[in-house]
N, C-alpha and C. Protein backbone atom coordinates (compact mmCIF):
# COMPACT_ATOMS: atom_id res chain seq x y z
N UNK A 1 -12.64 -7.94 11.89
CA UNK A 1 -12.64 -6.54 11.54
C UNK A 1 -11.57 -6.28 10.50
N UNK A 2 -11.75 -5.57 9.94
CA UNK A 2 -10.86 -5.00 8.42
C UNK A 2 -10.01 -3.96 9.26
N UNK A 3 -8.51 -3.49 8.24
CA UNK A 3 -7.76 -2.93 9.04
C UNK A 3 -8.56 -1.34 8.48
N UNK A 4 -7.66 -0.53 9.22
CA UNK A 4 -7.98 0.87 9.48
C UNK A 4 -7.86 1.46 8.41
N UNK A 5 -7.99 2.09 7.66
CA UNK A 5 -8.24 3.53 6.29
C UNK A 5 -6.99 3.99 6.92
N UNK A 6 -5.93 4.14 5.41
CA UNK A 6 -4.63 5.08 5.89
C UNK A 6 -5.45 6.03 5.10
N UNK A 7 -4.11 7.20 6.05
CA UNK A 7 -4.38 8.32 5.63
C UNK A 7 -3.33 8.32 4.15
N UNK A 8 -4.19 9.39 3.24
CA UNK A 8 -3.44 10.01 1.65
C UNK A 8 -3.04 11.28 2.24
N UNK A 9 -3.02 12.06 3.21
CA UNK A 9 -2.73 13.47 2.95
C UNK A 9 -3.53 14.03 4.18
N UNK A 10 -3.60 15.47 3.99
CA UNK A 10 -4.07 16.04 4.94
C UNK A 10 -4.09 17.51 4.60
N UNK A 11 -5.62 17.72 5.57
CA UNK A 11 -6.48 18.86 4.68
C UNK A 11 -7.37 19.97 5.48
N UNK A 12 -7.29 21.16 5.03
CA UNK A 12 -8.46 21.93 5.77
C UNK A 12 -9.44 21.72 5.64
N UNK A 13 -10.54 21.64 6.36
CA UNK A 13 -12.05 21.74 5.58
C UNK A 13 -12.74 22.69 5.72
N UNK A 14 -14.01 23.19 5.65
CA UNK A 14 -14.43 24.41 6.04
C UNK A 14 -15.99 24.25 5.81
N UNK A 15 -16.77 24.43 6.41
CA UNK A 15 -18.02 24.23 5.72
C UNK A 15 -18.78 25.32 6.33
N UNK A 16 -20.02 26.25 5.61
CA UNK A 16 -20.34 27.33 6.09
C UNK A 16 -21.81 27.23 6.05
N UNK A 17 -22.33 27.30 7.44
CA UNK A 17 -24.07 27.23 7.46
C UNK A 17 -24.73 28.48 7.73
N UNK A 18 -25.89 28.51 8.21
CA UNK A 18 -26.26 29.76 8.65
C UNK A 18 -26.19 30.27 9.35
N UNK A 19 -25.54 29.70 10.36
CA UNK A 19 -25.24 29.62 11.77
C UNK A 19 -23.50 30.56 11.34
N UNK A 20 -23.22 30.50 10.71
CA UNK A 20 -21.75 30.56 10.77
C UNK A 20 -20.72 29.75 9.49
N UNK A 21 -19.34 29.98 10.06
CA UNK A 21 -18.32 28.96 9.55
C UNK A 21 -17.78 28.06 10.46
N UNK A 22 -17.28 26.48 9.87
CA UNK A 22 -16.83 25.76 10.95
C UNK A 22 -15.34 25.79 10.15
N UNK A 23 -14.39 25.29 10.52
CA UNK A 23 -13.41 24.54 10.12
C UNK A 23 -12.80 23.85 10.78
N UNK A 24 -11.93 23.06 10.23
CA UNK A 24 -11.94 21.75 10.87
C UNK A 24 -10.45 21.27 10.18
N UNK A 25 -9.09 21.12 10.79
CA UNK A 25 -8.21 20.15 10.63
C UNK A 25 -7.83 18.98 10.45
N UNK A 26 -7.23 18.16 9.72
CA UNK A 26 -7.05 16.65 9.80
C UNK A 26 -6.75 15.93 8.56
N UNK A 27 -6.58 14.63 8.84
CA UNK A 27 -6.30 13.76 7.53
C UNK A 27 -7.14 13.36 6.86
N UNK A 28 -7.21 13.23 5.49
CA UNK A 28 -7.90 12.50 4.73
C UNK A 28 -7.63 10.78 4.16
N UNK A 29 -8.58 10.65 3.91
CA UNK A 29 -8.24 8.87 3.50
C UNK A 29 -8.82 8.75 2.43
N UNK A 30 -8.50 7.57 1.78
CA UNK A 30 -8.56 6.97 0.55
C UNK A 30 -9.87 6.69 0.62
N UNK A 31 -10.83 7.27 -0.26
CA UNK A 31 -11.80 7.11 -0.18
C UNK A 31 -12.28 5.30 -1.46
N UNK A 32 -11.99 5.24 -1.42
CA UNK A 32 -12.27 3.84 -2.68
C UNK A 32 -11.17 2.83 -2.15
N UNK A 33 -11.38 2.41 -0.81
CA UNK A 33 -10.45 1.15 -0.27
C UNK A 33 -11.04 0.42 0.16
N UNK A 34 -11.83 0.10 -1.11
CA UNK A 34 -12.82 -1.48 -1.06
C UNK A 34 -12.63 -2.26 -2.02
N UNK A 35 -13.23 -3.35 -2.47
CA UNK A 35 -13.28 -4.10 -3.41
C UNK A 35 -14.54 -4.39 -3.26
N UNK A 36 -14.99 -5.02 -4.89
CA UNK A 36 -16.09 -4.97 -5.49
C UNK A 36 -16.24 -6.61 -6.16
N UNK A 37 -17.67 -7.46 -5.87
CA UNK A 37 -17.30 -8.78 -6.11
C UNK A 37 -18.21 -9.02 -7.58
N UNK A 38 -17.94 -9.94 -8.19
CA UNK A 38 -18.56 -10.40 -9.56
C UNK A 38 -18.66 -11.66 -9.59
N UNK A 39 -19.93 -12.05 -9.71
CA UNK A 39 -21.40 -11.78 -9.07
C UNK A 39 -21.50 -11.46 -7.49
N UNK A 40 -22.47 -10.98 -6.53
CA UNK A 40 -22.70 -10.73 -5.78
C UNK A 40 -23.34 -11.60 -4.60
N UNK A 41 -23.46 -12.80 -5.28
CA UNK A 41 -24.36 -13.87 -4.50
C UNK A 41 -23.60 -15.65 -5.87
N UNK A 42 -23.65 -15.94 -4.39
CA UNK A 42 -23.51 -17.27 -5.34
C UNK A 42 -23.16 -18.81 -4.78
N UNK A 43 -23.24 -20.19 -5.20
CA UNK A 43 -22.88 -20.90 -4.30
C UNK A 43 -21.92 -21.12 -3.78
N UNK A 44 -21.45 -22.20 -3.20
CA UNK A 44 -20.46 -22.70 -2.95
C UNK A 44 -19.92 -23.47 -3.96
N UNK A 45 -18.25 -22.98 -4.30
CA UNK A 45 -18.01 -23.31 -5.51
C UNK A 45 -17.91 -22.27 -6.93
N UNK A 46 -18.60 -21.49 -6.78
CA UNK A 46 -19.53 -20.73 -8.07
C UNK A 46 -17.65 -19.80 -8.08
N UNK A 47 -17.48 -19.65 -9.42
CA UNK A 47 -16.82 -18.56 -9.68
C UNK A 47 -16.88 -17.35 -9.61
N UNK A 48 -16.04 -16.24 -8.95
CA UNK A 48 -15.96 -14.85 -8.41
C UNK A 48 -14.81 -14.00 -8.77
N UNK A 49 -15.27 -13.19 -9.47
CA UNK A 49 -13.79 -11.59 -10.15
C UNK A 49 -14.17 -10.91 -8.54
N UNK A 50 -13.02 -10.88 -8.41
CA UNK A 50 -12.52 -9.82 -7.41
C UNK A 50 -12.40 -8.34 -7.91
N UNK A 51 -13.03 -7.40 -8.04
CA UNK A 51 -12.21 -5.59 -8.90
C UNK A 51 -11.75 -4.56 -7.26
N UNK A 52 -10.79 -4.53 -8.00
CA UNK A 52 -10.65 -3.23 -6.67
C UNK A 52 -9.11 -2.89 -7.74
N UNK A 53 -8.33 -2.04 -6.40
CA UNK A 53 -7.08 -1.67 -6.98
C UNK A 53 -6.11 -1.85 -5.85
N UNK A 54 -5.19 -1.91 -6.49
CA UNK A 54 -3.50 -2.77 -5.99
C UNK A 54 -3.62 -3.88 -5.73
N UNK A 55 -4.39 -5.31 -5.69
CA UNK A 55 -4.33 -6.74 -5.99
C UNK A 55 -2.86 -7.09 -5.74
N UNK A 56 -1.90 -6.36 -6.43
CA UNK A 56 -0.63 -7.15 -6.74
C UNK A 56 -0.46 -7.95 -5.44
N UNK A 57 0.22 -9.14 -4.97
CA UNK A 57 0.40 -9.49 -3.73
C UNK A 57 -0.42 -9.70 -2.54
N UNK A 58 -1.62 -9.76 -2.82
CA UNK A 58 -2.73 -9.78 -2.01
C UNK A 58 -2.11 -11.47 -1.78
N UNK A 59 -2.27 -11.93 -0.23
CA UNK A 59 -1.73 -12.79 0.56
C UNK A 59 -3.39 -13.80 1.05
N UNK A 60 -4.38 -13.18 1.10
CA UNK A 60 -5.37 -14.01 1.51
C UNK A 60 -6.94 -13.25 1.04
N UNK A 61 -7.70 -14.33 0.80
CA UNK A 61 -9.12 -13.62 0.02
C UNK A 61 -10.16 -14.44 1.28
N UNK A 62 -10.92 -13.70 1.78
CA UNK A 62 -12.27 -14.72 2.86
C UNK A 62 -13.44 -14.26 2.34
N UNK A 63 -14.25 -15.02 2.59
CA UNK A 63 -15.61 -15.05 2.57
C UNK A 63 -16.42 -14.58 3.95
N UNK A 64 -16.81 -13.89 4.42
CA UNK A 64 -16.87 -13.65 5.79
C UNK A 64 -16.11 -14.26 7.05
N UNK A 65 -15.23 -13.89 7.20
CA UNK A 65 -14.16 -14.87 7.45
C UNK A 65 -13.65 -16.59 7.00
N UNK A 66 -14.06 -17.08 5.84
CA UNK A 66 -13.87 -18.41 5.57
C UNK A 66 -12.87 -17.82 4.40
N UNK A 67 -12.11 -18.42 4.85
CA UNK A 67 -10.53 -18.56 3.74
C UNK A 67 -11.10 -19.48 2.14
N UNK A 68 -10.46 -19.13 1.05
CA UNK A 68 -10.59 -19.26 -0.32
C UNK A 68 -9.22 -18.74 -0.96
N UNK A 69 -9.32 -20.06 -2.15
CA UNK A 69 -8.45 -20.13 -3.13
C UNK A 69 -8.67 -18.91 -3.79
N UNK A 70 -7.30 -18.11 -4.78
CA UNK A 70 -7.37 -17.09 -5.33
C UNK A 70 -6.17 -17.49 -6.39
N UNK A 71 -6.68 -16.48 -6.99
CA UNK A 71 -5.07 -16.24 -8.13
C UNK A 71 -5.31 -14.41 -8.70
N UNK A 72 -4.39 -14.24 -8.14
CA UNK A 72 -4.39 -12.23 -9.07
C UNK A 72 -4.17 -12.34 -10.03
N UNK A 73 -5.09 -12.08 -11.01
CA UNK A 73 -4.74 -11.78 -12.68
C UNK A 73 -4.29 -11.01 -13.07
N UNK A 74 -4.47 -9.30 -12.00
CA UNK A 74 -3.76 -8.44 -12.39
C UNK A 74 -3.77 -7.55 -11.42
N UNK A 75 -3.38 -6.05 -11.50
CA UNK A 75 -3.39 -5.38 -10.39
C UNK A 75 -4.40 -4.91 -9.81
N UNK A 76 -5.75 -5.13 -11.18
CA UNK A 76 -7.12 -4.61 -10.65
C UNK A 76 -8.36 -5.89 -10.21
N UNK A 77 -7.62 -7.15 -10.79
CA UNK A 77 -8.47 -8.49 -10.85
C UNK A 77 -8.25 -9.89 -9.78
N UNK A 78 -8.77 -10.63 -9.06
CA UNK A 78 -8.28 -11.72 -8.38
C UNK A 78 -9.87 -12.43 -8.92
N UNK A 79 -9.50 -13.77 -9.15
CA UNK A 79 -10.16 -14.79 -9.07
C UNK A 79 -10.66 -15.54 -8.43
N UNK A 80 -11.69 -16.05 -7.63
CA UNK A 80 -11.78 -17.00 -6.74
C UNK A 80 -13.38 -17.83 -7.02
N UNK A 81 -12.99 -18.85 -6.21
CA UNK A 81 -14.37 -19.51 -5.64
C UNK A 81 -15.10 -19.15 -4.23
N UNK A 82 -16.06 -19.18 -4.27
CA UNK A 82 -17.00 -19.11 -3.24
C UNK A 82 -16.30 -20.64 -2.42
N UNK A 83 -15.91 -20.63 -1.07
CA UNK A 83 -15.73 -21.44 -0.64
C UNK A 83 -16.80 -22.43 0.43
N UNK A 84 -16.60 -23.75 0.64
CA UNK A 84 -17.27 -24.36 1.32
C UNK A 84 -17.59 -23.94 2.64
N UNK A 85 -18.39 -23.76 3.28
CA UNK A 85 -18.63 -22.92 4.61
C UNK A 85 -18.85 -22.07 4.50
N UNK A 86 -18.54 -21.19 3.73
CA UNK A 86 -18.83 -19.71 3.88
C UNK A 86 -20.36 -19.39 3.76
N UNK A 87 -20.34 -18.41 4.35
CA UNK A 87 -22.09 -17.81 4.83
C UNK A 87 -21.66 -16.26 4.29
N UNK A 88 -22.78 -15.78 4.31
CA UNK A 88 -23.25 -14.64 3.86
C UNK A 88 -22.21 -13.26 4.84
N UNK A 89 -21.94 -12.59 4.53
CA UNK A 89 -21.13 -10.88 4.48
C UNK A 89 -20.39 -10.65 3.65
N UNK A 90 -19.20 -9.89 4.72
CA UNK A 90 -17.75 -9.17 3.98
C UNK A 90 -17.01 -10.57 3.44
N UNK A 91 -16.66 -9.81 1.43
CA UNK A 91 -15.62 -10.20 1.29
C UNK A 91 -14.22 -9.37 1.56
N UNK A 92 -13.04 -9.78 1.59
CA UNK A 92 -12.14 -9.29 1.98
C UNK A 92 -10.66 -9.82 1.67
N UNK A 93 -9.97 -8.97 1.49
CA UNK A 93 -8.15 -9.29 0.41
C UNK A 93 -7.80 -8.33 1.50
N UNK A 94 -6.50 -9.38 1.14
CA UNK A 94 -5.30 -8.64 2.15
C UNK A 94 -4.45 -8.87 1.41
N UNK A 95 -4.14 -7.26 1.51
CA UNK A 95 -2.37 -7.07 0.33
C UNK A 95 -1.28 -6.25 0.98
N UNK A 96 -0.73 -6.09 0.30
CA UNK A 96 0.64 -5.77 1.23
C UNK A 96 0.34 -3.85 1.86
N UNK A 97 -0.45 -3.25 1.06
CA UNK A 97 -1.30 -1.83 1.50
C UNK A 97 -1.95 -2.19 2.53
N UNK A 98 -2.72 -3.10 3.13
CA UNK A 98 -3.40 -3.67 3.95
C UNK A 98 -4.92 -4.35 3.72
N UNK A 99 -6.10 -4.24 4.26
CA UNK A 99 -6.92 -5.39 4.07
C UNK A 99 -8.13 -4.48 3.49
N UNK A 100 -8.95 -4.80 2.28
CA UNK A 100 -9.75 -4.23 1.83
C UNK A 100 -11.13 -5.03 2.04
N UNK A 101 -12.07 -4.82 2.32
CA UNK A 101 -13.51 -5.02 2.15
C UNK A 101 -14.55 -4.49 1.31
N UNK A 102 -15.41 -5.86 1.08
CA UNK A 102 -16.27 -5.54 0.21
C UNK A 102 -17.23 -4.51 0.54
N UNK A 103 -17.47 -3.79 -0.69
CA UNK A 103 -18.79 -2.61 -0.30
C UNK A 103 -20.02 -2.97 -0.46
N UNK A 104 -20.34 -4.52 -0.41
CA UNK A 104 -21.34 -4.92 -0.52
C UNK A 104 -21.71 -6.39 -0.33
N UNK A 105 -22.29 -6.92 0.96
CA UNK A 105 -21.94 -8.30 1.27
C UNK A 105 -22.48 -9.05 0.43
N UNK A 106 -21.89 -10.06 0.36
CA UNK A 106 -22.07 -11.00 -0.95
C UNK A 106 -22.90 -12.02 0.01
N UNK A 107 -23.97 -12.63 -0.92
CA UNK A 107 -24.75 -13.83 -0.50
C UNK A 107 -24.10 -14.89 -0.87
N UNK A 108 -24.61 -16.00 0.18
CA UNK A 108 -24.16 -17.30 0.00
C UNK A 108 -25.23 -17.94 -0.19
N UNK A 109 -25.74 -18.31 -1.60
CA UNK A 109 -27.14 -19.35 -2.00
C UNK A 109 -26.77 -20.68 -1.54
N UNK A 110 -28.30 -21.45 -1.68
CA UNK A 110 -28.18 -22.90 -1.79
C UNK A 110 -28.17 -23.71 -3.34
């Protein structure tokens, strides 16, 4: 499991039907605390851009849970291979903000 959505802040909401008005108290979260893979499917081996944001210090990259080599190019980029074993879901970085997942499971071809 991926860690929990921090909260950015905190907000009224209000939404009004026909019925009425509701409102509603509470925190909001970072809505874009995923990462995004390049290409989306690929073998074992095959080269993969990591995009998301804050990279810096990201400590570990998996393949549905199967661990893989990385290198951060930058604060928006990490590099990797599709690693041996890995099967088909979440990719996923863990940085020092905490652990981001992919918004879109990546295939593992033959």
């Amino acid at each position: 499991m991926g860690s929990r959505p921090q909260a950015v802040g905190n907000a009224i909401c209000a939404a009004y039907t026909t019925w009425g008005r509701s409102q509603s108290r509470g925190r909001y979260f970072n809505a874009y605390a995923f990462v995004k893979t390049l290409p989306t499917a690929g073998t074992a081996g095959a080269a993969v851009k990591i995009l998301g944001t804050n990279l810096t210090g990201a400590s570990s990259v998996s393949f549905n849970g199967t661990a893989a080599a990385f290198a951060v190019v930058s604060p928006s980029e990490i590099t990797t291979t599709v690693p041996t074993g890995a099967s088909a879901g979440t990719v996923r970085v863990t940085t020092p903000r905490g652990t981001l997942s992919s918004n879109v499971a990546f295939r593992v071809t033959q």
